[in-house]
C-alpha atoms as a PDB file:
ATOM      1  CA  UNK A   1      -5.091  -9.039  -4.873  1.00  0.00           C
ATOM      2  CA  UNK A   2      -3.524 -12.095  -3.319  1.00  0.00           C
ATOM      3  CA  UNK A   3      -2.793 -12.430   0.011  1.00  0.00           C
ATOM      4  CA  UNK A   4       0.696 -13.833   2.048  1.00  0.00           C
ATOM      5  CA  UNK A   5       0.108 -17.150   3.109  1.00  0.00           C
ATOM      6  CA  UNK A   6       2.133 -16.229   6.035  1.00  0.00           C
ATOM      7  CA  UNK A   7       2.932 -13.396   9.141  1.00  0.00           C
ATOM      8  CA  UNK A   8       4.983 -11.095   7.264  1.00  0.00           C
ATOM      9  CA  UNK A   9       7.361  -9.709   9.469  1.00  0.00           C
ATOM     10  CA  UNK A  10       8.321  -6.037   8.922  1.00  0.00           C
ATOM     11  CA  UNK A  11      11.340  -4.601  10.348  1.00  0.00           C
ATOM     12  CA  UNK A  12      11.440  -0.439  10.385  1.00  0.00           C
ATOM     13  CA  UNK A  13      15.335   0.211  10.204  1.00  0.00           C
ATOM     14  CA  UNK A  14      16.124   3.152  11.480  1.00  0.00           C
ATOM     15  CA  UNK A  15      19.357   5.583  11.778  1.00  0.00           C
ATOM     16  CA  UNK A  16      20.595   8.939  13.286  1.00  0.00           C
ATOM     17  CA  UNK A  17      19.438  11.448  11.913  1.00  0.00           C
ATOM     18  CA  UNK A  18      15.976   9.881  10.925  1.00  0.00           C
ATOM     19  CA  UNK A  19      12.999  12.358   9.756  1.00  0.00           C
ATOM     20  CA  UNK A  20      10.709  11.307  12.117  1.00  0.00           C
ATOM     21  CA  UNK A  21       7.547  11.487   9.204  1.00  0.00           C
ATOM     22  CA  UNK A  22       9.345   8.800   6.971  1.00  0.00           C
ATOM     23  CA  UNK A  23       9.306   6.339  10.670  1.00  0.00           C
ATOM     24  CA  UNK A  24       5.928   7.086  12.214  1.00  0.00           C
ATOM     25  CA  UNK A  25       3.861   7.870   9.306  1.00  0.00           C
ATOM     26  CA  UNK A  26       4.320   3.950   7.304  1.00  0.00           C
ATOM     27  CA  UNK A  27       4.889   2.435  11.291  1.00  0.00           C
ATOM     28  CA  UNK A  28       1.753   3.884  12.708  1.00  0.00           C
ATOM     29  CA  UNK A  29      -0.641   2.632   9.265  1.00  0.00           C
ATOM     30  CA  UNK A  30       0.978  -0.922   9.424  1.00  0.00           C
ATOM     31  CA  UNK A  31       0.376  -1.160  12.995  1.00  0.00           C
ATOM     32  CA  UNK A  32      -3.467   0.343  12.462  1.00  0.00           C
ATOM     33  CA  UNK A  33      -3.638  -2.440   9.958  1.00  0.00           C
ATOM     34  CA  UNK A  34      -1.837  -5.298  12.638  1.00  0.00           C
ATOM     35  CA  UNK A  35      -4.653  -4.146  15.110  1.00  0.00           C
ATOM     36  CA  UNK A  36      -7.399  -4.429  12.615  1.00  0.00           C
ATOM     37  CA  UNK A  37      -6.122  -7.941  11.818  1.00  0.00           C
ATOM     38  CA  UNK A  38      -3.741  -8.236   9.229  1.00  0.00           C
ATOM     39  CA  UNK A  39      -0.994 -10.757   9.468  1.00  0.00           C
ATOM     40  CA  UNK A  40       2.093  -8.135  10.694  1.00  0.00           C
ATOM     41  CA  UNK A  41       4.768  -8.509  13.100  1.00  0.00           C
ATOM     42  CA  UNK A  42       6.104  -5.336  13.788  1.00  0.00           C
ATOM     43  CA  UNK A  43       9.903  -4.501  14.366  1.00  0.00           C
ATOM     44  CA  UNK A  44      11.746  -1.217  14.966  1.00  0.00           C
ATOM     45  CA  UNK A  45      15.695  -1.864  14.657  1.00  0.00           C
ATOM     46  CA  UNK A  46      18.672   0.306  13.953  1.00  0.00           C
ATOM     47  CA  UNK A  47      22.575   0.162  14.753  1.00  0.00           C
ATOM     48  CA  UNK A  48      22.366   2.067  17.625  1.00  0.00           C
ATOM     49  CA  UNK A  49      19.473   1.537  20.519  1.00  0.00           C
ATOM     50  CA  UNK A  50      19.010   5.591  20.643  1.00  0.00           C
ATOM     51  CA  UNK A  51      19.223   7.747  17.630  1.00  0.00           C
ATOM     52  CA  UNK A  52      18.805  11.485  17.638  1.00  0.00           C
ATOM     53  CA  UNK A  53      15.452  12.900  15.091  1.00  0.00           C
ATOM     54  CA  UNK A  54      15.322  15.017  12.505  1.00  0.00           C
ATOM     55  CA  UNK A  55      13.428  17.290  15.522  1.00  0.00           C
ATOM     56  CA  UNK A  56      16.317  16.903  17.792  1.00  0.00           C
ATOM     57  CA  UNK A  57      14.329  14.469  19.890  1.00  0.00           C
ATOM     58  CA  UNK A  58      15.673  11.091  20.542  1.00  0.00           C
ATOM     59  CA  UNK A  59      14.022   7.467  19.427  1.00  0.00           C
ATOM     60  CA  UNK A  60      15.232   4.824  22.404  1.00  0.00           C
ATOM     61  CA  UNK A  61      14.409   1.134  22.917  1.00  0.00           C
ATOM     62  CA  UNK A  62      15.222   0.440  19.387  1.00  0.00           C
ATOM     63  CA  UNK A  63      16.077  -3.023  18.524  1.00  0.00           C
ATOM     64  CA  UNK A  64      19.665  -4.735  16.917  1.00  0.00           C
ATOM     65  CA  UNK A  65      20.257  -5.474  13.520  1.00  0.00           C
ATOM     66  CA  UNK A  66      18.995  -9.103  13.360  1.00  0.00           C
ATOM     67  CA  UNK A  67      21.838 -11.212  12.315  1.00  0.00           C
ATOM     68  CA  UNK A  68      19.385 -13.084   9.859  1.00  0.00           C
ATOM     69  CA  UNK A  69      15.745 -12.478   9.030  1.00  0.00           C
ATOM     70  CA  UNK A  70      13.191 -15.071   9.206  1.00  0.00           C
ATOM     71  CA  UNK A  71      11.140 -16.129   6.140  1.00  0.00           C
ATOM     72  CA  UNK A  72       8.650 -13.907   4.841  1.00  0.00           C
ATOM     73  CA  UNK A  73      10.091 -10.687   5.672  1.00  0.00           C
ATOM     74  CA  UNK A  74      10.464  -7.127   4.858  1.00  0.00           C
ATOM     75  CA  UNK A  75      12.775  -4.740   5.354  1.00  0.00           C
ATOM     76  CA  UNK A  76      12.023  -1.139   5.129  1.00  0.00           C
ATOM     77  CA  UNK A  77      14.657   1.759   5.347  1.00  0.00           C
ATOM     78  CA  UNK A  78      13.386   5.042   6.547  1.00  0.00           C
ATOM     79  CA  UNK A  79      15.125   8.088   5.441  1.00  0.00           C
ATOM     80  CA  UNK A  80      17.257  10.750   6.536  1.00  0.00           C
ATOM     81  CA  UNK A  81      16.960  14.571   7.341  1.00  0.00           C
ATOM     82  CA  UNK A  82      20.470  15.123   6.139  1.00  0.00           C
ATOM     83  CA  UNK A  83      21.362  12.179   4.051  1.00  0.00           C
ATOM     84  CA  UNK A  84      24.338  13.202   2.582  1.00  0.00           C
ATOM     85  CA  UNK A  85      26.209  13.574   6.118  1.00  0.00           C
ATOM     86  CA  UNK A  86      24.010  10.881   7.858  1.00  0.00           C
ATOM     87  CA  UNK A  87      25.063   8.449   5.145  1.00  0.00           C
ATOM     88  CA  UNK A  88      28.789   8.951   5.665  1.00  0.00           C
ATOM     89  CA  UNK A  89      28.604   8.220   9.826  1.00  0.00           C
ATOM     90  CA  UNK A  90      29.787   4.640  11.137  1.00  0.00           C
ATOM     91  CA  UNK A  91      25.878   3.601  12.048  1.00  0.00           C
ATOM     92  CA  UNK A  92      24.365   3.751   8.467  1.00  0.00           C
ATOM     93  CA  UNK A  93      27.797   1.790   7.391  1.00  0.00           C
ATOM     94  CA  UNK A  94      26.888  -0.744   9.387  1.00  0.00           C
ATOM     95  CA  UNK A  95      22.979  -1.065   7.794  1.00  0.00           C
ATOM     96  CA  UNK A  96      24.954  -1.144   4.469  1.00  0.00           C
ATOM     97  CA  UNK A  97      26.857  -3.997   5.663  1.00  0.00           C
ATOM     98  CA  UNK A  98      23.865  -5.915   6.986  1.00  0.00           C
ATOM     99  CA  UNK A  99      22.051  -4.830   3.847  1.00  0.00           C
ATOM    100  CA  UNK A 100      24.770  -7.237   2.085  1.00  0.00           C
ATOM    101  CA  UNK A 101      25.105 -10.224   4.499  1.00  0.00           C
ATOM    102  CA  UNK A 102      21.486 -10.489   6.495  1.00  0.00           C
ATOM    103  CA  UNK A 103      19.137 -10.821   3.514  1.00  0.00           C
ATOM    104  CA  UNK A 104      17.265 -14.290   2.494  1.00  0.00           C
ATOM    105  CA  UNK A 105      16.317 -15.195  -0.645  1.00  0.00           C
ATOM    106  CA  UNK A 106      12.077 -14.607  -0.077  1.00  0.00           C
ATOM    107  CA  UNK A 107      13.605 -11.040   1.865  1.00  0.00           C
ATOM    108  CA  UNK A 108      11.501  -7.717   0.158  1.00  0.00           C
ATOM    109  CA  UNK A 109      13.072  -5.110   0.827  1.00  0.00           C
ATOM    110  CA  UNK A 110      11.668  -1.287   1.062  1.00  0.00           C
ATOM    111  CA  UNK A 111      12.751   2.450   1.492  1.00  0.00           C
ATOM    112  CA  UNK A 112      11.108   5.764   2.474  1.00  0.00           C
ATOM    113  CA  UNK A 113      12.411   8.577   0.936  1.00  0.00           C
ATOM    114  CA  UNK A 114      16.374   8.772   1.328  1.00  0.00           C
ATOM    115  CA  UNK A 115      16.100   5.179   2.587  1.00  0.00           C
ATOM    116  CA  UNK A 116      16.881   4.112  -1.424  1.00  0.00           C
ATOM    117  CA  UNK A 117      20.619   5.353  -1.331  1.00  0.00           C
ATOM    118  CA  UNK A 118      21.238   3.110   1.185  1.00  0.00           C
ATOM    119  CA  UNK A 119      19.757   0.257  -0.547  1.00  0.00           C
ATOM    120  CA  UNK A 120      22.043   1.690  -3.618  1.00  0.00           C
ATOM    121  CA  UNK A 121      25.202   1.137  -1.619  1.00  0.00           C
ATOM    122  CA  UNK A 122      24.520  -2.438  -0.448  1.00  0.00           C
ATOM    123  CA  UNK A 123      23.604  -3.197  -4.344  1.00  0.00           C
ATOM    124  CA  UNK A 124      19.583  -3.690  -3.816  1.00  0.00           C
ATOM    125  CA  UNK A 125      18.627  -1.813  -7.211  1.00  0.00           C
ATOM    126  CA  UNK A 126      20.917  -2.550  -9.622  1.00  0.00           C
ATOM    127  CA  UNK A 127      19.339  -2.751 -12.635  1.00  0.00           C
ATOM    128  CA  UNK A 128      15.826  -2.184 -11.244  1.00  0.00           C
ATOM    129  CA  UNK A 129      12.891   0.131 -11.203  1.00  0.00           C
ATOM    130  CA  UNK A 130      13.045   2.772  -8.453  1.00  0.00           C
ATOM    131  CA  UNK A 131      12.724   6.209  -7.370  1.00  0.00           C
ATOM    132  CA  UNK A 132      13.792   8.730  -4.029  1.00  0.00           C
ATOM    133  CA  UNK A 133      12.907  12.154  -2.969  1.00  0.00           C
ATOM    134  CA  UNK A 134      13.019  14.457  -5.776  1.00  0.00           C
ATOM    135  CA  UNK A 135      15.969  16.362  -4.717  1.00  0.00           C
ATOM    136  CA  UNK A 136      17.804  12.940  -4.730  1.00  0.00           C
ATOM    137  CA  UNK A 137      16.948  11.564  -8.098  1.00  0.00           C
ATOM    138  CA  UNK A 138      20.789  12.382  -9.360  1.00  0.00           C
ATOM    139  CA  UNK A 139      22.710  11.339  -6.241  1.00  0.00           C
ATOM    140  CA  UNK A 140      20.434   7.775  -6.211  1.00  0.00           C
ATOM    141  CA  UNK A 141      21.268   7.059  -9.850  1.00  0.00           C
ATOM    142  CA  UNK A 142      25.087   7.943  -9.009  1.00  0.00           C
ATOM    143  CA  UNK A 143      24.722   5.262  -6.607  1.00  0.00           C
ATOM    144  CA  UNK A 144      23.298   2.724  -8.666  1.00  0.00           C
ATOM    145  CA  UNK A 145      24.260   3.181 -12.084  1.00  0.00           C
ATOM    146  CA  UNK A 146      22.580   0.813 -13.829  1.00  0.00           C
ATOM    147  CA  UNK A 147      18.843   1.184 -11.885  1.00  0.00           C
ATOM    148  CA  UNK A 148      16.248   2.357 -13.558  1.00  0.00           C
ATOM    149  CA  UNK A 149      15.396   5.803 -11.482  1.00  0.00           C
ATOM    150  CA  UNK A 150      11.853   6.716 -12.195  1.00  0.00           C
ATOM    151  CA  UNK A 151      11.298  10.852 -11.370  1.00  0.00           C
ATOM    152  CA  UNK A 152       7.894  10.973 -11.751  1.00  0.00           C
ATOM    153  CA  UNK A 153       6.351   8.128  -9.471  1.00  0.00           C
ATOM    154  CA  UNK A 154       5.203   8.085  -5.559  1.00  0.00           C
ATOM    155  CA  UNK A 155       6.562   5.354  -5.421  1.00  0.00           C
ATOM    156  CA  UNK A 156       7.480   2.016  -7.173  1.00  0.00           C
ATOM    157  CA  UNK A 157       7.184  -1.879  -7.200  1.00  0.00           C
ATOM    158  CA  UNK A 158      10.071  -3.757  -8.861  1.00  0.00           C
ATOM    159  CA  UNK A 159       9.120  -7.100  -6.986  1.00  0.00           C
ATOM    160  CA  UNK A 160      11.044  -7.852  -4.281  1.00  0.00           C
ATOM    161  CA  UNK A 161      11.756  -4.064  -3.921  1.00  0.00           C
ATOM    162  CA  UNK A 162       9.843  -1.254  -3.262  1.00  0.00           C
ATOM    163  CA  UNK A 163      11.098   2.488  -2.862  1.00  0.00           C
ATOM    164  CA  UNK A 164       9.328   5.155  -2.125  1.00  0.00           C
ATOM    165  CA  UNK A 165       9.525   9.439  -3.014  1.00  0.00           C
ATOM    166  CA  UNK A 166       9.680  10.328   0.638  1.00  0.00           C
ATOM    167  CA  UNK A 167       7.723  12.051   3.732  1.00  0.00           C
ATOM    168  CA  UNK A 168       3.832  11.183   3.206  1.00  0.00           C
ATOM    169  CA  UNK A 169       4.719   8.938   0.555  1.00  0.00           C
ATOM    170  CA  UNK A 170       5.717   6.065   3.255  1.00  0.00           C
ATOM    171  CA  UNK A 171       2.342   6.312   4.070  1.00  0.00           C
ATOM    172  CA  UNK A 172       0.891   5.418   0.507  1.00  0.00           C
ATOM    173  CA  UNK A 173       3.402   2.395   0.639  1.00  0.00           C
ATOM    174  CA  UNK A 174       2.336   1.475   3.958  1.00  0.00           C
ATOM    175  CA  UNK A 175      -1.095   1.049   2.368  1.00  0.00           C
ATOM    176  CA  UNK A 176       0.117  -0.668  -0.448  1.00  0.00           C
ATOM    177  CA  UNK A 177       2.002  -3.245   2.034  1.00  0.00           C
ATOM    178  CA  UNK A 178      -1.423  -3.676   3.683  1.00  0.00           C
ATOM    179  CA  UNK A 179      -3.675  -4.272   0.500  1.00  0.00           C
ATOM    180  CA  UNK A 180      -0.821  -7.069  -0.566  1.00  0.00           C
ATOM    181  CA  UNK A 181      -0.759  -8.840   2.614  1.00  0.00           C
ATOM    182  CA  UNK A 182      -4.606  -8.379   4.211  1.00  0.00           C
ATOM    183  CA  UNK A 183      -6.687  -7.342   1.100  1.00  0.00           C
ATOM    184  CA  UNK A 184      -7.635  -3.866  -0.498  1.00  0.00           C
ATOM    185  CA  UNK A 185     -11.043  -3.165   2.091  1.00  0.00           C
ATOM    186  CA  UNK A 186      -8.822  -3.515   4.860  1.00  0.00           C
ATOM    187  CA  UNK A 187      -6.120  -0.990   3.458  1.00  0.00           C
ATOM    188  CA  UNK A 188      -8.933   1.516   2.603  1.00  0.00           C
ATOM    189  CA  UNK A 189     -10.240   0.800   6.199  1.00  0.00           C
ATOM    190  CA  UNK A 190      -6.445   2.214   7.332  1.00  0.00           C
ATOM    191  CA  UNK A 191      -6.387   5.279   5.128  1.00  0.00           C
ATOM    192  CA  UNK A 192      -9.931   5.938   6.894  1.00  0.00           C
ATOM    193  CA  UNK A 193      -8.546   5.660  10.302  1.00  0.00           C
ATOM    194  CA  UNK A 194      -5.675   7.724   9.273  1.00  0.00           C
ATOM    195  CA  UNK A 195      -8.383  10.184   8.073  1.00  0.00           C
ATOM    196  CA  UNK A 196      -6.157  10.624   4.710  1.00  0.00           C
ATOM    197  CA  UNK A 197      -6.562  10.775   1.065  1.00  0.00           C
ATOM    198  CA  UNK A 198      -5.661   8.117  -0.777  1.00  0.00           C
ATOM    199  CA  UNK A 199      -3.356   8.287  -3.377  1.00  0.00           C
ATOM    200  CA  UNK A 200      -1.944   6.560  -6.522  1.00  0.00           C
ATOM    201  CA  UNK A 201      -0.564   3.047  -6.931  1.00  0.00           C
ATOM    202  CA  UNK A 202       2.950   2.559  -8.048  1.00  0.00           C
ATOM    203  CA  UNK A 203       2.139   2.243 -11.906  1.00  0.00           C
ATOM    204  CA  UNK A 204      -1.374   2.518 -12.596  1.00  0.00           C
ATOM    205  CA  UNK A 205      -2.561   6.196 -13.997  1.00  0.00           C
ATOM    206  CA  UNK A 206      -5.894   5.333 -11.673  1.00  0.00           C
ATOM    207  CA  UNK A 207      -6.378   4.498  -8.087  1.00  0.00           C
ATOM    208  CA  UNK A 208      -7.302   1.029  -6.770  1.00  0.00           C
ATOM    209  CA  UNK A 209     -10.948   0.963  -7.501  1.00  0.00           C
ATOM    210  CA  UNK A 210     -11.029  -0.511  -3.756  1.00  0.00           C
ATOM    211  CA  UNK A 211      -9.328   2.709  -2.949  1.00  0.00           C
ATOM    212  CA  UNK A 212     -10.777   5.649  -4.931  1.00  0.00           C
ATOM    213  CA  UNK A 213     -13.988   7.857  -4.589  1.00  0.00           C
ATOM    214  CA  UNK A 214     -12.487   7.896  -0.721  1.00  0.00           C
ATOM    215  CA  UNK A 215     -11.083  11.063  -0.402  1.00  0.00           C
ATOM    216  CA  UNK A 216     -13.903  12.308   1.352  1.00  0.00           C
ATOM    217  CA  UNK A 217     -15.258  13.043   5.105  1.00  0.00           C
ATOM    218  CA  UNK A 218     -18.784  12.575   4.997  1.00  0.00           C
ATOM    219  CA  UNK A 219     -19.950  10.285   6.840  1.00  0.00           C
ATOM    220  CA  UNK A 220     -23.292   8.818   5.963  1.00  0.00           C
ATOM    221  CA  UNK A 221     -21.496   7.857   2.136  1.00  0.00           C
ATOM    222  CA  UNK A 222     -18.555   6.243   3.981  1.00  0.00           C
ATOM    223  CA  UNK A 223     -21.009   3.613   5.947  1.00  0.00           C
ATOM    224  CA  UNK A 224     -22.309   3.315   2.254  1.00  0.00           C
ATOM    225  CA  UNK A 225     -19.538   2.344   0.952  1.00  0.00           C
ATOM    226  CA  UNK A 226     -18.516  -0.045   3.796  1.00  0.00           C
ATOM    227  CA  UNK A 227     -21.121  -1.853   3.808  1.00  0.00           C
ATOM    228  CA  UNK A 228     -20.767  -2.874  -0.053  1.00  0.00           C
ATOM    229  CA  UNK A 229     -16.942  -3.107   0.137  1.00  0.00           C
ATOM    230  CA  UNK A 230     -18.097  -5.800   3.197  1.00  0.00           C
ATOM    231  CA  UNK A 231     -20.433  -7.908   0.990  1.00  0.00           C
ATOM    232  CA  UNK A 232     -18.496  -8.297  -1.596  1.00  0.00           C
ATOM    233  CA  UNK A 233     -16.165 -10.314   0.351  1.00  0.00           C
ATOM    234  CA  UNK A 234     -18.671 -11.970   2.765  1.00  0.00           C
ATOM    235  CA  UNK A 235     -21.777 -11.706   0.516  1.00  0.00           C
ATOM    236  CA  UNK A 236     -20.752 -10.800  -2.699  1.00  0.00           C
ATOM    237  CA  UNK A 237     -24.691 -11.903  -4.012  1.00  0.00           C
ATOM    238  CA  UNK A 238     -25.995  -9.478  -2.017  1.00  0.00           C
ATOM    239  CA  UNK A 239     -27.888  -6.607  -3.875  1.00  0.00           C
ATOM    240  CA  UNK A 240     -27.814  -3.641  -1.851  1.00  0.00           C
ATOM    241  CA  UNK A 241     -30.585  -1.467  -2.885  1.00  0.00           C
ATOM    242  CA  UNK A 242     -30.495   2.800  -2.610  1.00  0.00           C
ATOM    243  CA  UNK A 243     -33.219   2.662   0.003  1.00  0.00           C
ATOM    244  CA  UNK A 244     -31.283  -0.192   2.253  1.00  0.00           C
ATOM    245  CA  UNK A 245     -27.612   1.778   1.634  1.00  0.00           C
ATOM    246  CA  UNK A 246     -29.725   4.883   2.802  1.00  0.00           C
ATOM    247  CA  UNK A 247     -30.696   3.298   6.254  1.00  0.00           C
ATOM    248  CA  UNK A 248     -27.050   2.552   6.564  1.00  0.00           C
ATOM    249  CA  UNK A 249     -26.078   5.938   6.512  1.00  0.00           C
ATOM    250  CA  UNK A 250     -28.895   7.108   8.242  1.00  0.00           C
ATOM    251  CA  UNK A 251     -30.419   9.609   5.503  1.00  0.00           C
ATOM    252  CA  UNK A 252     -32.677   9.615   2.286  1.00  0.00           C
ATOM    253  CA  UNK A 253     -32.135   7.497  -0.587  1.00  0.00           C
ATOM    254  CA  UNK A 254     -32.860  10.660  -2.430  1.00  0.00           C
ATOM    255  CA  UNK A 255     -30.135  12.559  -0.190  1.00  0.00           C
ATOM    256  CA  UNK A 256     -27.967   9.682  -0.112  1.00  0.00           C
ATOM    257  CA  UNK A 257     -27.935  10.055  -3.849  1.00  0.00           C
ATOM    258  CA  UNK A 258     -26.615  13.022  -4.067  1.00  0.00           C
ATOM    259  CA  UNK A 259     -24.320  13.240  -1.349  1.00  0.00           C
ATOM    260  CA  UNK A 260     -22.932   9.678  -3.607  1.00  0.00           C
ATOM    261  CA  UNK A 261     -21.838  12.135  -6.618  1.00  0.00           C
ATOM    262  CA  UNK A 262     -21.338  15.256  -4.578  1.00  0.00           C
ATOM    263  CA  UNK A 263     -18.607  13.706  -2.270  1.00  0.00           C
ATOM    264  CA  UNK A 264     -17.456  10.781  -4.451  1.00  0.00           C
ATOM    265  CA  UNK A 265     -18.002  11.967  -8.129  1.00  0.00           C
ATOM    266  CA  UNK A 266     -19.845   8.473  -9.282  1.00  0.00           C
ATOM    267  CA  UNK A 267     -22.907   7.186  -8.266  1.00  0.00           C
ATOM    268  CA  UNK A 268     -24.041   4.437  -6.441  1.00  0.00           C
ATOM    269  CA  UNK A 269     -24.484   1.774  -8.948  1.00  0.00           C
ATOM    270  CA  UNK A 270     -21.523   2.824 -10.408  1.00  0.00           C
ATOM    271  CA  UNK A 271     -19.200   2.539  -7.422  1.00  0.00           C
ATOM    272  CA  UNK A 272     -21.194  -1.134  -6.873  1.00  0.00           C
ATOM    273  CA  UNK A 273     -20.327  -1.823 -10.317  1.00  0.00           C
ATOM    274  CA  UNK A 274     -16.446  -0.751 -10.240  1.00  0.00           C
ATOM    275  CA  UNK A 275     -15.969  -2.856  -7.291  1.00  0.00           C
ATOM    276  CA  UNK A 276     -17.331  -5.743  -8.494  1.00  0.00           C
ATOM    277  CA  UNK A 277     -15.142  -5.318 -11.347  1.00  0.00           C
ATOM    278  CA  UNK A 278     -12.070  -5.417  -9.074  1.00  0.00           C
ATOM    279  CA  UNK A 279     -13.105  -8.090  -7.591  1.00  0.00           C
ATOM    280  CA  UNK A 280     -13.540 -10.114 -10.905  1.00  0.00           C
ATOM    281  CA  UNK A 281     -10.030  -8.922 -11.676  1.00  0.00           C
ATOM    282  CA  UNK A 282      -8.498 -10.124  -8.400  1.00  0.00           C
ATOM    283  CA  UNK A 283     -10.360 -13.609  -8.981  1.00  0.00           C
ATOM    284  CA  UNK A 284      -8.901 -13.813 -12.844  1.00  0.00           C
ATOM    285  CA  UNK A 285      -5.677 -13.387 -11.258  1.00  0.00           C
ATOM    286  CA  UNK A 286      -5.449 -15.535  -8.712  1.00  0.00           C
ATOM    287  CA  UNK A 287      -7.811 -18.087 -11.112  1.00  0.00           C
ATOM    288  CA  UNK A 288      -7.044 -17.968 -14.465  1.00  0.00           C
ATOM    289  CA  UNK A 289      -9.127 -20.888 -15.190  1.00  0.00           C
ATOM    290  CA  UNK A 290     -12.817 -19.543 -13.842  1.00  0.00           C
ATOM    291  CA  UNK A 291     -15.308 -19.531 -16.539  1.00  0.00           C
ATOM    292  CA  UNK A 292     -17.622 -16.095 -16.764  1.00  0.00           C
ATOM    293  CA  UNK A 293     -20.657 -17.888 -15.255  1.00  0.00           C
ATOM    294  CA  UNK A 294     -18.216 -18.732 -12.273  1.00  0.00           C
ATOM    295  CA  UNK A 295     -17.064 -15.267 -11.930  1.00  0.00           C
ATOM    296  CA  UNK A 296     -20.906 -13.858 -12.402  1.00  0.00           C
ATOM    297  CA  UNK A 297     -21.645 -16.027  -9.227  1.00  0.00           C
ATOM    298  CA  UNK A 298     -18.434 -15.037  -7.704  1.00  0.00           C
ATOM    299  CA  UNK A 299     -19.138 -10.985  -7.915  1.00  0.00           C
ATOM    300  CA  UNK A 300     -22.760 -11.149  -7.354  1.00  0.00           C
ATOM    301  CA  UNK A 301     -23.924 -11.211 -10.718  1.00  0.00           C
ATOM    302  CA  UNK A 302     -27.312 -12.691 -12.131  1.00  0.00           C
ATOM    303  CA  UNK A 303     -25.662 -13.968 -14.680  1.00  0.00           C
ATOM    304  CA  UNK A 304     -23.070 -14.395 -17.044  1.00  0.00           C
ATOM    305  CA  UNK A 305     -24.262 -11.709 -19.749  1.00  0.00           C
ATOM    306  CA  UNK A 306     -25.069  -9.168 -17.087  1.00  0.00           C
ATOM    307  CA  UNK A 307     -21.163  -9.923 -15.980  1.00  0.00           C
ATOM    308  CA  UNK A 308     -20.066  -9.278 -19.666  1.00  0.00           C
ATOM    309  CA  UNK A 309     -21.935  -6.535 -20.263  1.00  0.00           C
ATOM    310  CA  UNK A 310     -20.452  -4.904 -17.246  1.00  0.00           C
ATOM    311  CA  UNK A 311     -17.352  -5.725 -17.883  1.00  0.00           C
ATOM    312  CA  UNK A 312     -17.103  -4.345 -21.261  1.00  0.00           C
ATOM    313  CA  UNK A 313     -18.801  -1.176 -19.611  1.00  0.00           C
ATOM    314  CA  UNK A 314     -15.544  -0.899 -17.241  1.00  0.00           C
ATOM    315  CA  UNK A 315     -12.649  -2.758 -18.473  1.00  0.00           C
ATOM    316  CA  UNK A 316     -11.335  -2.184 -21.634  1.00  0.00           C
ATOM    317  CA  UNK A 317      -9.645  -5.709 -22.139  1.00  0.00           C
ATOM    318  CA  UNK A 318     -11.839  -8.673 -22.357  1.00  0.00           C
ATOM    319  CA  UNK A 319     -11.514 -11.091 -19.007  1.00  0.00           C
ATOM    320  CA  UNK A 320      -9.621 -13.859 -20.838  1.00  0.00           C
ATOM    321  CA  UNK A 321      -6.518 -11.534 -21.386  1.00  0.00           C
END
């Protein structure tokens, strides 16, 4: 997937009221992912600079409002315990106003949860793609008439905004956030750190094959899979055999076998294969123009009919389209 070119600067908007999961679950994976080098700033603002929780605790030190953003920014509204009265107080008026005036034109804006009615009343999703908490599908498309609410998704991408279902699913748009800006290894890095499974993308019926076969704990399969998510992007001819993954994770390569397809449900030249797949995907994307021989060199490939006959193995399109 490509990457910014730039720091993207996130700014966590927060209100009264705010359930503390929709803040600190998509704050604390972007700033895993800022300490394990991707290019984030982090920001926590709000209209007030103390705002009682959801837990009747009280977040302090918070930021202003920015009057404007700077480029390459995001925005992300965190949601409410009790949206419908938290909504109506003069504090989340004011983030409707600044909604309206404070935005650039490269601003992406995101929610969490309850976060999208908010973007609904400063105008952010008319007539796009988005979704809310289930229990809020009806009030959101009240809001926004002519948006395209979508019940059935964790959460969606509609370009330059993103909303989310709410609660945990932050989280899987945190990780999202991270693959676009700092790569896919780096976002399943976070979800490891966060010691989570990872979940569905915001259209695809599958995982991220980056992403998948990781909702696991074992870990002798994990330093497997590390080191060939690693090469791939540092030594993508490298050939890792079963015996050299197995002195990774310190066991067998007959026990490393079957741990693979116990804890993963492929096997290993499988997951190899799916990955370099993903990769050739991300190339095509970025490179429209790469032949199949450059793309066999590319992934790691001996040539270009072992590529091809991979790919057809895989992907049902052909690479072209």
């Amino acid at each position: 997937m490509a990457q910014h070119p730039l720091n993207l600067s996130v700014y966590l908007v927060v209100t009264p009221g705010v359930l503390v999961l929709d803040y600190a679950g998509p704050a604390e994976a972007l700033r895993m992912a800022r300490d394990m080098g991707a290019p984030l700033t982090l920001h926590t603002c709000g209209p007030l600079a103390d705002v009682p929780t959801s837990l009747g605790t009280q977040l302090g030190g918070l930021a202003p409002l920015p009057p404007s953003l700077p480029p390459n920014s995001l925005v992300l509204i965190t949601g409410n315990r009790h949206e419908r009265e938290d909504h109506a107080t003069p504090a989340a008026g004011q983030v409707v106003r600044w909604l309206r005036t404070a935005m650039q034109a490269d601003t992406r804006l995101a929610s969490i949860c309850s976060g999208a009615l908010l973007l609904a009343m400063a105008g952010h999703l008319d007539g796009l793609r988005c979704t809310t908490h289930h229990s809020l599908i009806a009030d959101l498309q009240a809001l926004a008439p002519t948006a395209q609410v979508q019940a059935d998704r964790i959460f969606v991408d509609d370009g330059r905004v993103l909303t989310s279902a709410g609660i945990t699913t932050g989280i899987d748009l945190a990780l999202y956030i991270v693959e676009q800006v700092a790569g896919a290894a780096l976002a399943a890095q976070v979800a490891r750190q966060l010691v989570m499974y990872t979940r569905r993308g915001p259209n695809d019926p599958q995982l991220s094959p980056w992403l998948a076969h990781r909702n696991h704990m074992h870990p002798a399969v994990h330093r497997a899979q590390d080191a060939i998510t690693q090469s791939l992007s540092q030594d993508p001819a490298r050939r890792w055999s079963l015996a050299e993954l197995a002195t990774v994770g310190c066991v067998s390569p007959r026990h490393l076998s079957r741990l693979f397809m116990q804890h993963t449900g492929i096997g290993v030249v499988d997951y190899q294969q799916q990955l370099r797949m993903a990769r050739a995907q991300e190339l095509l994307a970025q490179q429209p123009a790469l032949t199949q021989e450059q793309l066999a060199e590319a992934c790691g490939f001996a040539s270009a009919r072992d590529f091809r006959r991979v790919w057809q193995r895989w992907v049902a399109a052909p690479p072209r389209r």
